[in-house]
N, C-alpha and C. Protein backbone atom coordinates (compact mmCIF):
# COMPACT_ATOMS: atom_id res chain seq x y z
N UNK A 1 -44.50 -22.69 -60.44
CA UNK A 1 -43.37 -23.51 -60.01
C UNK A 1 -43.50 -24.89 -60.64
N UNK A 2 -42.31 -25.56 -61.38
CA UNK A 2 -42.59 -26.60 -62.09
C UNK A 2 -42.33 -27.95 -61.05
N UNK A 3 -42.64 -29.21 -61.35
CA UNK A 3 -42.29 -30.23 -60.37
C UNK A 3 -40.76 -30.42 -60.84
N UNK A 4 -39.92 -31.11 -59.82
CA UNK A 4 -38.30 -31.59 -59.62
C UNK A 4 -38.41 -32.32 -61.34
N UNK A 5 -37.65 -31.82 -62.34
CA UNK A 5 -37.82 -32.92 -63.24
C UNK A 5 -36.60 -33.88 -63.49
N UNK A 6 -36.52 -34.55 -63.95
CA UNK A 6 -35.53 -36.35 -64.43
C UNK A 6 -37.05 -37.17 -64.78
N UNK A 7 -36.69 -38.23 -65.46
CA UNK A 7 -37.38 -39.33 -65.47
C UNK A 7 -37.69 -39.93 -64.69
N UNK A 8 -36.25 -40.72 -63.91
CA UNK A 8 -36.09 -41.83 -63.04
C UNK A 8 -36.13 -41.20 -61.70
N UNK A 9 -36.31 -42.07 -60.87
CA UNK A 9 -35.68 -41.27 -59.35
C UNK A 9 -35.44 -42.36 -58.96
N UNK A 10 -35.08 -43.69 -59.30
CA UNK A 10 -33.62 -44.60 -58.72
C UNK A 10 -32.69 -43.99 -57.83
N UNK A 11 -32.46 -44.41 -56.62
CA UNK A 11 -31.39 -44.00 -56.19
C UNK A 11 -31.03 -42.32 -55.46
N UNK A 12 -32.46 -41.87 -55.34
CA UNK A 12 -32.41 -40.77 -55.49
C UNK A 12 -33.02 -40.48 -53.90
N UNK A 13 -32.51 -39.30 -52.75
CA UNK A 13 -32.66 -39.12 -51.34
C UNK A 13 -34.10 -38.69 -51.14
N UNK A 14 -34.52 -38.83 -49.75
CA UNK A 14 -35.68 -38.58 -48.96
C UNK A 14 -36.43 -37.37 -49.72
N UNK A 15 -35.57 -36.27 -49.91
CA UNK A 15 -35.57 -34.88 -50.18
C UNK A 15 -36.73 -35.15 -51.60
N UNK A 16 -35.76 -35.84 -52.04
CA UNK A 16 -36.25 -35.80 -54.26
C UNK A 16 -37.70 -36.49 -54.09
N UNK A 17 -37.70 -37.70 -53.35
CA UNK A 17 -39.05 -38.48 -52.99
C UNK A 17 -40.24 -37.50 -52.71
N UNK A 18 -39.95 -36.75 -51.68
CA UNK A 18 -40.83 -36.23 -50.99
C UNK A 18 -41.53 -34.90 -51.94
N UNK A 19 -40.30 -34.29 -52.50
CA UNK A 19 -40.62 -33.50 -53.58
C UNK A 19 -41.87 -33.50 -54.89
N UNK A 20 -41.39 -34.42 -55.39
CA UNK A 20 -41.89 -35.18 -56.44
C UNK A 20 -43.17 -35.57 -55.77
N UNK A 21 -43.10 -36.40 -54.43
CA UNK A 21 -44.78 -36.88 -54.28
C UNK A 21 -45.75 -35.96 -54.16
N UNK A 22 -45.20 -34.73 -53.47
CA UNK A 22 -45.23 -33.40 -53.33
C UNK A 22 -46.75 -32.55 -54.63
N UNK A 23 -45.84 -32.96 -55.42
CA UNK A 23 -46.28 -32.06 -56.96
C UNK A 23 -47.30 -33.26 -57.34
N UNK A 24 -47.07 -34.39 -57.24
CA UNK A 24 -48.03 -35.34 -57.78
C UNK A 24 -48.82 -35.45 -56.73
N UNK A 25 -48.86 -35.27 -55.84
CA UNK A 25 -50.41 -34.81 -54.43
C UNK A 25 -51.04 -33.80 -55.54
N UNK A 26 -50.26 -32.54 -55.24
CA UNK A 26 -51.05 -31.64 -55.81
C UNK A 26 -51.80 -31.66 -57.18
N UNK A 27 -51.04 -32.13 -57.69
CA UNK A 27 -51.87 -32.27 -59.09
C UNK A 27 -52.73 -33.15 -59.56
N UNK A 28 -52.61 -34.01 -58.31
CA UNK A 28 -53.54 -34.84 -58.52
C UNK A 28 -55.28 -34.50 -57.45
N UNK A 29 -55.01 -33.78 -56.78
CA UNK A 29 -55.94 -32.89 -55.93
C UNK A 29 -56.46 -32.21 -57.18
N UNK A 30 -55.87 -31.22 -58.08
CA UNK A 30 -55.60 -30.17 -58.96
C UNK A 30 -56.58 -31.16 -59.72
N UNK A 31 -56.10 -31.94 -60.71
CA UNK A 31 -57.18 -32.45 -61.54
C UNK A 31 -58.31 -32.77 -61.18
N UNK A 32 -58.85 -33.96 -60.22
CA UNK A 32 -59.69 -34.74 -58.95
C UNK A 32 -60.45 -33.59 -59.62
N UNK A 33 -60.29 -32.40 -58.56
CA UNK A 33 -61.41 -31.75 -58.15
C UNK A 33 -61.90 -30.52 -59.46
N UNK A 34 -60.92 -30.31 -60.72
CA UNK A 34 -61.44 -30.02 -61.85
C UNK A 34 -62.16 -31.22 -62.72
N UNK A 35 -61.98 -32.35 -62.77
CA UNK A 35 -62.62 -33.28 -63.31
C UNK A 35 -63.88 -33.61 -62.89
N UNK A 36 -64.24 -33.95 -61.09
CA UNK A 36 -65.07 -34.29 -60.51
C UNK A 36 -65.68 -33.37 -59.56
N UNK A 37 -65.35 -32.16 -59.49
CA UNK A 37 -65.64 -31.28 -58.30
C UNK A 37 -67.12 -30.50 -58.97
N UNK A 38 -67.77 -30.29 -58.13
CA UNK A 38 -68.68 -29.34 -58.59
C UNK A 38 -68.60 -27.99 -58.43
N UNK A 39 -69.30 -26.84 -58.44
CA UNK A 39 -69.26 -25.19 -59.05
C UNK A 39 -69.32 -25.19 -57.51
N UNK A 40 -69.25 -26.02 -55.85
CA UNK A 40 -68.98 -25.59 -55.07
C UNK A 40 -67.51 -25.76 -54.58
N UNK A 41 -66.85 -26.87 -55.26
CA UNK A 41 -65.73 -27.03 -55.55
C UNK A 41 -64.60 -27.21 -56.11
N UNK A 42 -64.07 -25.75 -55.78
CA UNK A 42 -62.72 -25.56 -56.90
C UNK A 42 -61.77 -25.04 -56.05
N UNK A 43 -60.60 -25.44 -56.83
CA UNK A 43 -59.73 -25.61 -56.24
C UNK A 43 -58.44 -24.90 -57.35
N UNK A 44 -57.54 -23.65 -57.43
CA UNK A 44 -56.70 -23.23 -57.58
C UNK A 44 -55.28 -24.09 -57.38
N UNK A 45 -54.05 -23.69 -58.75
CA UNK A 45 -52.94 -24.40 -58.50
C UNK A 45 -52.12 -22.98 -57.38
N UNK A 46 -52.70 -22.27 -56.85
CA UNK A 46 -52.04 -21.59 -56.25
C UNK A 46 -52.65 -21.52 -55.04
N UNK A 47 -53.36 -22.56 -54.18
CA UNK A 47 -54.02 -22.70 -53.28
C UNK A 47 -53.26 -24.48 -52.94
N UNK A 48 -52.48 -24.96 -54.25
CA UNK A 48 -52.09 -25.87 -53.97
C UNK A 48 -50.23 -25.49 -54.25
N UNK A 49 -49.45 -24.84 -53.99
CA UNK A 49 -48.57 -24.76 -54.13
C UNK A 49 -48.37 -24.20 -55.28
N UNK A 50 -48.82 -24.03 -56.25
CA UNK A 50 -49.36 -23.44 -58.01
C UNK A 50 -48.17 -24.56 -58.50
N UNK A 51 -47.70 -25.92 -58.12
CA UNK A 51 -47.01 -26.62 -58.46
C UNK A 51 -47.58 -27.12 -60.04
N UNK A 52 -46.89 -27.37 -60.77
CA UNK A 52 -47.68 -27.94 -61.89
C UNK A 52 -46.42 -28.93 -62.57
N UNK A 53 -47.14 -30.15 -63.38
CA UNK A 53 -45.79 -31.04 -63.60
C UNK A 53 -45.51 -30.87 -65.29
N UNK A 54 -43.94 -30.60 -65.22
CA UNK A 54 -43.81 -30.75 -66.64
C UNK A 54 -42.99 -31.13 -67.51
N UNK A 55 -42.57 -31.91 -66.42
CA UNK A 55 -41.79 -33.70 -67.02
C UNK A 55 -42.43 -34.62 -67.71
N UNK A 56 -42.76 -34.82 -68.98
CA UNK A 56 -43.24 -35.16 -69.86
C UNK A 56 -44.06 -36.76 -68.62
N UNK A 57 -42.63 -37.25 -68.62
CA UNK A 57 -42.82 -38.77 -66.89
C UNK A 57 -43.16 -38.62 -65.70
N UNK A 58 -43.31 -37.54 -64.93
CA UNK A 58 -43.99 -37.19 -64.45
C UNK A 58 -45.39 -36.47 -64.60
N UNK A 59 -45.66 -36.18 -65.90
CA UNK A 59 -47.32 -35.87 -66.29
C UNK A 59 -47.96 -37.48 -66.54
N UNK A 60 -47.26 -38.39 -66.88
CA UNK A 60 -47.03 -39.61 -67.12
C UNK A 60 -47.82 -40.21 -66.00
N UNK A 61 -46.86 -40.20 -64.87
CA UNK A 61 -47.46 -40.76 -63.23
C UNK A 61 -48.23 -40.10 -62.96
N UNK A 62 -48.45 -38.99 -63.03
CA UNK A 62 -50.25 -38.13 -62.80
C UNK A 62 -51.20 -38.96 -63.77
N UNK A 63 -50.99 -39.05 -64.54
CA UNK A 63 -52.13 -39.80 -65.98
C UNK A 63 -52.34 -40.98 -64.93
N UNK A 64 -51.39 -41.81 -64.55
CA UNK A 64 -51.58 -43.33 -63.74
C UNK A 64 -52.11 -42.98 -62.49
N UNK A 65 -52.14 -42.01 -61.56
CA UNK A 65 -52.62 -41.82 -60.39
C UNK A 65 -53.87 -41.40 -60.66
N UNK A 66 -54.63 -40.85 -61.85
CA UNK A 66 -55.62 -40.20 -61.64
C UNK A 66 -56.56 -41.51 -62.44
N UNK A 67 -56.05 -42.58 -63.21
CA UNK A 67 -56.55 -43.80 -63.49
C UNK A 67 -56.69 -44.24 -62.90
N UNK A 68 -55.82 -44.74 -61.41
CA UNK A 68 -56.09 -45.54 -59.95
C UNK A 68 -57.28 -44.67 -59.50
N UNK A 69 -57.20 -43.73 -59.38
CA UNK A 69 -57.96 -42.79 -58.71
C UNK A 69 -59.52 -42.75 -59.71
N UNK A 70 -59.77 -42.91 -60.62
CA UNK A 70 -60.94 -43.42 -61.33
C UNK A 70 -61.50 -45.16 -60.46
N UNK A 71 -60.47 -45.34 -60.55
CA UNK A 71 -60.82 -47.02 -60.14
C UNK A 71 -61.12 -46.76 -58.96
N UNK A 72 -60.62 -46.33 -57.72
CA UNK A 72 -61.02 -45.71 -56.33
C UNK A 72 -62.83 -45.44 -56.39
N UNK A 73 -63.12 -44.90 -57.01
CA UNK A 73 -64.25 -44.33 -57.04
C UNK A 73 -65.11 -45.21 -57.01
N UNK A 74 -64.87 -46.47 -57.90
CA UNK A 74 -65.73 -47.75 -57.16
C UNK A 74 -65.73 -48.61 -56.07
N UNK A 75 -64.88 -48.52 -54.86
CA UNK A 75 -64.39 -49.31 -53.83
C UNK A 75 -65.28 -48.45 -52.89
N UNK A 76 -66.30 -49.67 -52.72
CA UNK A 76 -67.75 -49.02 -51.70
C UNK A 76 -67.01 -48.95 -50.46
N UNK A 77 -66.03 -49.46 -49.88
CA UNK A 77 -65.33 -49.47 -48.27
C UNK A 77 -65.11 -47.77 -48.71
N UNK A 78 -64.39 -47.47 -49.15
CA UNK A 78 -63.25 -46.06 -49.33
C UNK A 78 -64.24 -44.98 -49.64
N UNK A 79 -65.54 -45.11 -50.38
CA UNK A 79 -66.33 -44.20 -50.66
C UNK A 79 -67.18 -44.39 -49.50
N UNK A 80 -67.58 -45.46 -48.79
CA UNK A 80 -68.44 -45.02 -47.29
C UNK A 80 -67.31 -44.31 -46.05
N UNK A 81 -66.52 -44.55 -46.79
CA UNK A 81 -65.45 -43.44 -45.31
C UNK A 81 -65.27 -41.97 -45.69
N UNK A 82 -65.26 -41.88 -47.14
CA UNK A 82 -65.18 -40.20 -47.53
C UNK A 82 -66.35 -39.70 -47.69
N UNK A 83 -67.28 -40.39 -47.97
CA UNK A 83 -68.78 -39.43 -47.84
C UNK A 83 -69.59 -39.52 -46.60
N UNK A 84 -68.85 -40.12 -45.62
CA UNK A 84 -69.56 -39.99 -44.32
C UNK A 84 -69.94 -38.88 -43.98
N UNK A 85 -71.27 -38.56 -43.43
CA UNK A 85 -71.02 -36.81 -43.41
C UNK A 85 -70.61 -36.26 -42.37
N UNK A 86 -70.42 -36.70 -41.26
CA UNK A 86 -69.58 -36.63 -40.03
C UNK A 86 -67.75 -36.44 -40.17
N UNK A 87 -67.67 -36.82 -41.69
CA UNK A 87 -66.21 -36.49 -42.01
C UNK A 87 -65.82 -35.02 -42.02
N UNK A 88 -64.72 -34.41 -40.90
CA UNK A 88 -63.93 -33.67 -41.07
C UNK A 88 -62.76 -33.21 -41.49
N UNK A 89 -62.61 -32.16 -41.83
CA UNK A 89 -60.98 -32.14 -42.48
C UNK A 89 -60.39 -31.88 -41.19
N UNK A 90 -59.95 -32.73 -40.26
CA UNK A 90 -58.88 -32.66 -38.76
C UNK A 90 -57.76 -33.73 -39.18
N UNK A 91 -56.83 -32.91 -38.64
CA UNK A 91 -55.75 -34.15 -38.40
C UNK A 91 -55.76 -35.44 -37.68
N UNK A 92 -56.44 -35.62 -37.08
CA UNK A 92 -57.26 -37.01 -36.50
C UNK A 92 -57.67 -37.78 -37.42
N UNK A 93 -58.89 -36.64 -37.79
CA UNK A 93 -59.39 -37.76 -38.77
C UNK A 93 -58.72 -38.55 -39.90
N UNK A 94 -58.11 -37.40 -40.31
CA UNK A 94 -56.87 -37.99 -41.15
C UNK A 94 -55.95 -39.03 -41.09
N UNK A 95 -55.69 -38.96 -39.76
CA UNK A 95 -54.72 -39.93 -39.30
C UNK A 95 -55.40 -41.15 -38.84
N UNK A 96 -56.49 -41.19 -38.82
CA UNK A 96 -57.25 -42.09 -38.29
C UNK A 96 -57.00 -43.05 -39.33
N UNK A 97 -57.53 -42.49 -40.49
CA UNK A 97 -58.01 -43.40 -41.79
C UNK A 97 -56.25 -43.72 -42.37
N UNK A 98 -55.75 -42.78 -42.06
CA UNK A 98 -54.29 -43.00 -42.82
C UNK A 98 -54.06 -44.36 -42.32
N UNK A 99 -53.82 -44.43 -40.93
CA UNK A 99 -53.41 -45.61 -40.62
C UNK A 99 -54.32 -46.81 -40.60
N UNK A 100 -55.68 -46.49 -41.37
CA UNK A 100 -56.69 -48.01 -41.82
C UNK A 100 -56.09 -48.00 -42.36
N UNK A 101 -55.91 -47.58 -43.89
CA UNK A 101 -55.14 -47.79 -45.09
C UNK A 101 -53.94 -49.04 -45.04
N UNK A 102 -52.79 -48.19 -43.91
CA UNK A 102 -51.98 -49.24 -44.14
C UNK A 102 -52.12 -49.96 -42.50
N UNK A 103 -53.14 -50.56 -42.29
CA UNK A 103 -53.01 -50.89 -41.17
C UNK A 103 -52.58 -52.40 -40.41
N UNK A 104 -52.37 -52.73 -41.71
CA UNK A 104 -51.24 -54.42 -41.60
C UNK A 104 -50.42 -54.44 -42.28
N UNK A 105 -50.01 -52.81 -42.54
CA UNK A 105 -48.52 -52.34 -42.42
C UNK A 105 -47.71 -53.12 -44.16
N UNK A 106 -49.16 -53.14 -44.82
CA UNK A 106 -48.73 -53.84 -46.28
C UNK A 106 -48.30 -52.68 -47.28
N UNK A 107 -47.64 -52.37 -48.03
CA UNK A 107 -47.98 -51.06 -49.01
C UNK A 107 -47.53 -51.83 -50.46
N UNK A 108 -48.43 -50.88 -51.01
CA UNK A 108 -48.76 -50.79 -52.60
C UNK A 108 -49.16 -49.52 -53.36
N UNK A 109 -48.99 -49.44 -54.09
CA UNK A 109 -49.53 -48.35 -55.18
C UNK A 109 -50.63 -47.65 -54.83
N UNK A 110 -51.75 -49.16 -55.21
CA UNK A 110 -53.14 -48.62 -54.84
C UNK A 110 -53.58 -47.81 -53.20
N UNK A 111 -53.14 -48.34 -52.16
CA UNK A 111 -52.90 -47.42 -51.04
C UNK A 111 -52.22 -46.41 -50.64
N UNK A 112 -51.32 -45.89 -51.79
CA UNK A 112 -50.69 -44.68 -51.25
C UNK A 112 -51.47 -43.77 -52.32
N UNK A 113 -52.23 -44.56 -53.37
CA UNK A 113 -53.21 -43.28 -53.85
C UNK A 113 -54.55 -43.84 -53.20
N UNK A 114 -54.98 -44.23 -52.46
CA UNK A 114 -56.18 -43.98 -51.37
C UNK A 114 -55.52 -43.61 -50.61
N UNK A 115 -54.17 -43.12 -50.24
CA UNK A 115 -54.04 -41.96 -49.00
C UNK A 115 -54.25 -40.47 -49.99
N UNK A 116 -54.02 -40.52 -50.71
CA UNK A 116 -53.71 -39.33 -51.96
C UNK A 116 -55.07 -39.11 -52.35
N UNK A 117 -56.11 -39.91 -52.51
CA UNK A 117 -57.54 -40.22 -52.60
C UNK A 117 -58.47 -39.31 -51.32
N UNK A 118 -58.16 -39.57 -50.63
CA UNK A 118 -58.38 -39.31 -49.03
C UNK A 118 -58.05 -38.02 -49.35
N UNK A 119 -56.96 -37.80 -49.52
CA UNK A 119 -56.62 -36.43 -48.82
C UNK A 119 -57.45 -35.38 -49.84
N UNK A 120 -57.61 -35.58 -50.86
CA UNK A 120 -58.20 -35.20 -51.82
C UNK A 120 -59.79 -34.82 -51.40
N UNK A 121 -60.46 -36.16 -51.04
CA UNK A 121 -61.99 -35.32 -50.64
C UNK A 121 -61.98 -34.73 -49.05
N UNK A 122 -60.44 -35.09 -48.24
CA UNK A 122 -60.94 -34.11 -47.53
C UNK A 122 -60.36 -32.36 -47.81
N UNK A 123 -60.20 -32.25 -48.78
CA UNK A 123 -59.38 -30.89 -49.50
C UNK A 123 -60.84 -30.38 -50.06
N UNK A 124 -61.59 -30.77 -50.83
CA UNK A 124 -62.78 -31.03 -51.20
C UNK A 124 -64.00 -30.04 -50.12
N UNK A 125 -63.94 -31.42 -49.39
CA UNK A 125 -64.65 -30.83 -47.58
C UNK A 125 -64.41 -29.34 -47.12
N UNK A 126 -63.11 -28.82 -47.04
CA UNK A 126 -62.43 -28.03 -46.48
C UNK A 126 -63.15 -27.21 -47.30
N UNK A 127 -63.28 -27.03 -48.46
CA UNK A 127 -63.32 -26.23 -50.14
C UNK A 127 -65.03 -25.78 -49.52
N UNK A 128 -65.96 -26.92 -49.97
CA UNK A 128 -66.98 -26.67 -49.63
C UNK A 128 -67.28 -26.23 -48.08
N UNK A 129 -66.88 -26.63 -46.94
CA UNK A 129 -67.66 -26.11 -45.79
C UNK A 129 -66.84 -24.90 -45.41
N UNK A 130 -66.42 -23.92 -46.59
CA UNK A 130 -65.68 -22.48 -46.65
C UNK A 130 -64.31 -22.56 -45.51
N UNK A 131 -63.63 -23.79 -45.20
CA UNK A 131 -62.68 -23.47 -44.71
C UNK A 131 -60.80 -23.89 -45.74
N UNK A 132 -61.15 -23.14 -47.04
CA UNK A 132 -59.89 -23.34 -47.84
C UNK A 132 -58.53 -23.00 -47.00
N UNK A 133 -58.49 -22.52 -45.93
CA UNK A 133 -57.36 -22.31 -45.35
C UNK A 133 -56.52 -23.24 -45.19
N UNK A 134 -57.21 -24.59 -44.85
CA UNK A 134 -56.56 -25.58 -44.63
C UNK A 134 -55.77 -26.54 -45.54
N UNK A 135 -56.09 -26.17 -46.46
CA UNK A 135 -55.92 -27.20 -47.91
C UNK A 135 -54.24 -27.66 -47.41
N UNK A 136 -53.47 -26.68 -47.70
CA UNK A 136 -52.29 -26.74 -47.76
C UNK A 136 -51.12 -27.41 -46.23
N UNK A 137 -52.42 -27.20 -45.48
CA UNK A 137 -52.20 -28.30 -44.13
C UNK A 137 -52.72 -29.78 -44.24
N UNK A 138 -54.04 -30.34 -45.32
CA UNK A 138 -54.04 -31.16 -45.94
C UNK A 138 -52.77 -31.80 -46.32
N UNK A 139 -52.59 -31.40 -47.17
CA UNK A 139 -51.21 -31.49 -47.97
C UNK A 139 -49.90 -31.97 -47.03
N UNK A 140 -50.00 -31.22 -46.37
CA UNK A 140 -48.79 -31.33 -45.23
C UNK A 140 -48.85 -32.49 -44.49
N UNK A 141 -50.30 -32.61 -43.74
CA UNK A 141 -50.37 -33.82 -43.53
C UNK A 141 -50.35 -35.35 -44.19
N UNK A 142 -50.14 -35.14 -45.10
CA UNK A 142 -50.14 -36.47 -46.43
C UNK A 142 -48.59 -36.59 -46.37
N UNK A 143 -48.48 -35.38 -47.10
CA UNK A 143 -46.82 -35.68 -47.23
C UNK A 143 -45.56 -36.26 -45.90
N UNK A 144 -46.21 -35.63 -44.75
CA UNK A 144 -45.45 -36.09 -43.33
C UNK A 144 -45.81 -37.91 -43.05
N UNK A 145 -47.01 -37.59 -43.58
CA UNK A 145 -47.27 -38.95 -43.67
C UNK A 145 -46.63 -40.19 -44.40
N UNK A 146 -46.60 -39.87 -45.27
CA UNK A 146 -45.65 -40.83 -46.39
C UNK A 146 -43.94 -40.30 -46.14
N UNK A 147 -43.61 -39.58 -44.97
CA UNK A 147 -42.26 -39.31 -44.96
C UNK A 147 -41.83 -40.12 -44.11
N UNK A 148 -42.63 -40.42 -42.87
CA UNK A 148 -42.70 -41.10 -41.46
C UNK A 148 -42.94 -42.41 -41.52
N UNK A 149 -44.09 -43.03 -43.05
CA UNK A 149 -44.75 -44.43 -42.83
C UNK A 149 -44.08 -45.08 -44.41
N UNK A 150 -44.03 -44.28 -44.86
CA UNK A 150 -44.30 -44.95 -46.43
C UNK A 150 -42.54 -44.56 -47.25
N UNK A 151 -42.13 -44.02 -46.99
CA UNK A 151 -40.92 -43.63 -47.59
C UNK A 151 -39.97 -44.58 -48.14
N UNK A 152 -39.49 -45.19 -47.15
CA UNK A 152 -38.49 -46.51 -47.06
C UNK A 152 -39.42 -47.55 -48.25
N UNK A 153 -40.74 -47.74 -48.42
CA UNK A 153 -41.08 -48.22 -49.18
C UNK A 153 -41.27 -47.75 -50.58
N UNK A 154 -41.26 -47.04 -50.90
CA UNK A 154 -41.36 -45.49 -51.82
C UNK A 154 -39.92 -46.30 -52.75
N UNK A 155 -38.96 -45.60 -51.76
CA UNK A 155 -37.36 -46.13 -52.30
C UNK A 155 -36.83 -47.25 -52.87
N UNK A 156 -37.36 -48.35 -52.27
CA UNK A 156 -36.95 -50.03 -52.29
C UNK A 156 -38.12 -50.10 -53.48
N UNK A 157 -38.92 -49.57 -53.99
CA UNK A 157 -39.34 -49.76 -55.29
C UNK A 157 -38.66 -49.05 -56.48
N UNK A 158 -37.90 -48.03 -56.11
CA UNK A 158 -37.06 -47.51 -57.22
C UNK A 158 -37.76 -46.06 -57.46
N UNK A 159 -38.62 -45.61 -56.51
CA UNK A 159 -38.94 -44.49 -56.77
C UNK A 159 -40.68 -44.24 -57.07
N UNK A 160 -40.68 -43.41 -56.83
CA UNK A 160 -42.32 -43.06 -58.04
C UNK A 160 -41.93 -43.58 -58.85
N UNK A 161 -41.02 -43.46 -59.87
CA UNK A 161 -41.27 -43.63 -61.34
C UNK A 161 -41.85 -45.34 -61.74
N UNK A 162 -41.35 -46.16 -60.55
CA UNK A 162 -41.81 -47.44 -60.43
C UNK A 162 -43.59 -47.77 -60.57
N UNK A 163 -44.05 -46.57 -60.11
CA UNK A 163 -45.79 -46.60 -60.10
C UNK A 163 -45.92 -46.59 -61.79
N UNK A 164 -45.41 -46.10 -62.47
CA UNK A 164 -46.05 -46.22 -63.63
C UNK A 164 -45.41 -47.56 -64.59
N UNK A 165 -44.83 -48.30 -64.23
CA UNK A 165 -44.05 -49.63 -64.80
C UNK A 165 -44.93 -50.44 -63.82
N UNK A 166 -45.38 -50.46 -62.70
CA UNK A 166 -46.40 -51.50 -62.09
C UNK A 166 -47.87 -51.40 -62.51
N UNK A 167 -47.92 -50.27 -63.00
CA UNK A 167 -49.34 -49.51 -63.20
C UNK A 167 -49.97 -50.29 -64.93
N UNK A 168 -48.84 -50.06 -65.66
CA UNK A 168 -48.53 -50.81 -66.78
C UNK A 168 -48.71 -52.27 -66.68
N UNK A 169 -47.93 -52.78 -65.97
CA UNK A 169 -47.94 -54.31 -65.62
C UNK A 169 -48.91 -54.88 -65.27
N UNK A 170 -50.03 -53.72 -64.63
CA UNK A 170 -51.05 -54.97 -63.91
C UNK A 170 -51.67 -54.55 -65.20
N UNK A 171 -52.20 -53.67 -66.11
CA UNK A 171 -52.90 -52.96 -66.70
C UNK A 171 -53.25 -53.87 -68.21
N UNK A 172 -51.65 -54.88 -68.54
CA UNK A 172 -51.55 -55.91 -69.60
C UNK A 172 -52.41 -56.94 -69.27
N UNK A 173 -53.09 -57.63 -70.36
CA UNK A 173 -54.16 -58.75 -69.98
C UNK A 173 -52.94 -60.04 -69.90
């Protein structure tokens, strides 16, 4: 199944947002854990929706999410909350940390891929402590998440496609 393709998503309803963040969760789970996962963790595009992106601009915003998501990997706060080993893949827990993230209710780029970050090692977790069933309730929970907290902000930036024109911008010396 390919992701929603256009370039832009200006102007474009709840539905197209959610879609799109949808395929760029997954594929960004999808890479994560082929790039960084070890031989106890792997992870199938058909364990993730078998979504795959192939909008030239949308492989585009995966390239930029999985660069934030390199940079993630050094933020000692965000890596002592995902390697805690007391971390479970529960919807609690999830929601727990979701709402540190944005918990003075600020949003940016970089926090909606440390929710995307997050959801990722706990997909990871799930993978390794043999309960893959859940992955795709992972997922679910991210996406409800950014439908309920993050959306309205999503939009008033002009879309995803805005992450990779800010991503750019900070990226110029």
């Amino acid at each position: 199944m390919a992701a929603p393709s256009g370039g832009g998503d200006t102007g474009i309803g709840n539905d197209q947002i959610i879609a799109l963040g949808s395929a760029l969760l997954n594929n960004f789970i999808y890479e994560r854990v082929r790039r960084h996962g070890d031989s106890e963790a792997e992870v199938t595009r058909s364990q993730l929706d078998g979504v795959e992106l192939c909008d030239p601009n949308h492989k585009r915003l995966g390239q930029c999410l999985q660069q934030i998501g390199d940079e993630l990997d050094g933020n000692v706060h965000l890596q002592r909350m995902v390697n805690d080993p007391a971390l479970q893949p529960t919807q609690e827990v999830f929601m727990k940390v979701a709402r540190e993230i944005f918990s003075d209710r600020k949003f940016n780029w970089g926090r909606v891929v440390a929710l995307f970050y997050f959801a990722c090692r706990l997909v990871i977790k799930a993978i390794t402590t043999r309960i893959p069933d859940i992955v795709r309730t992972i997922i679910s929970w991210t996406m409800s998440y950014i439908q309920e907290h993050v959306i309205n902000w999503i939009r008033e930036q002009g879309g995803w496609v805005s992450l990779d024109s800010d991503f750019l911008m900070q990226a110029l010396p």
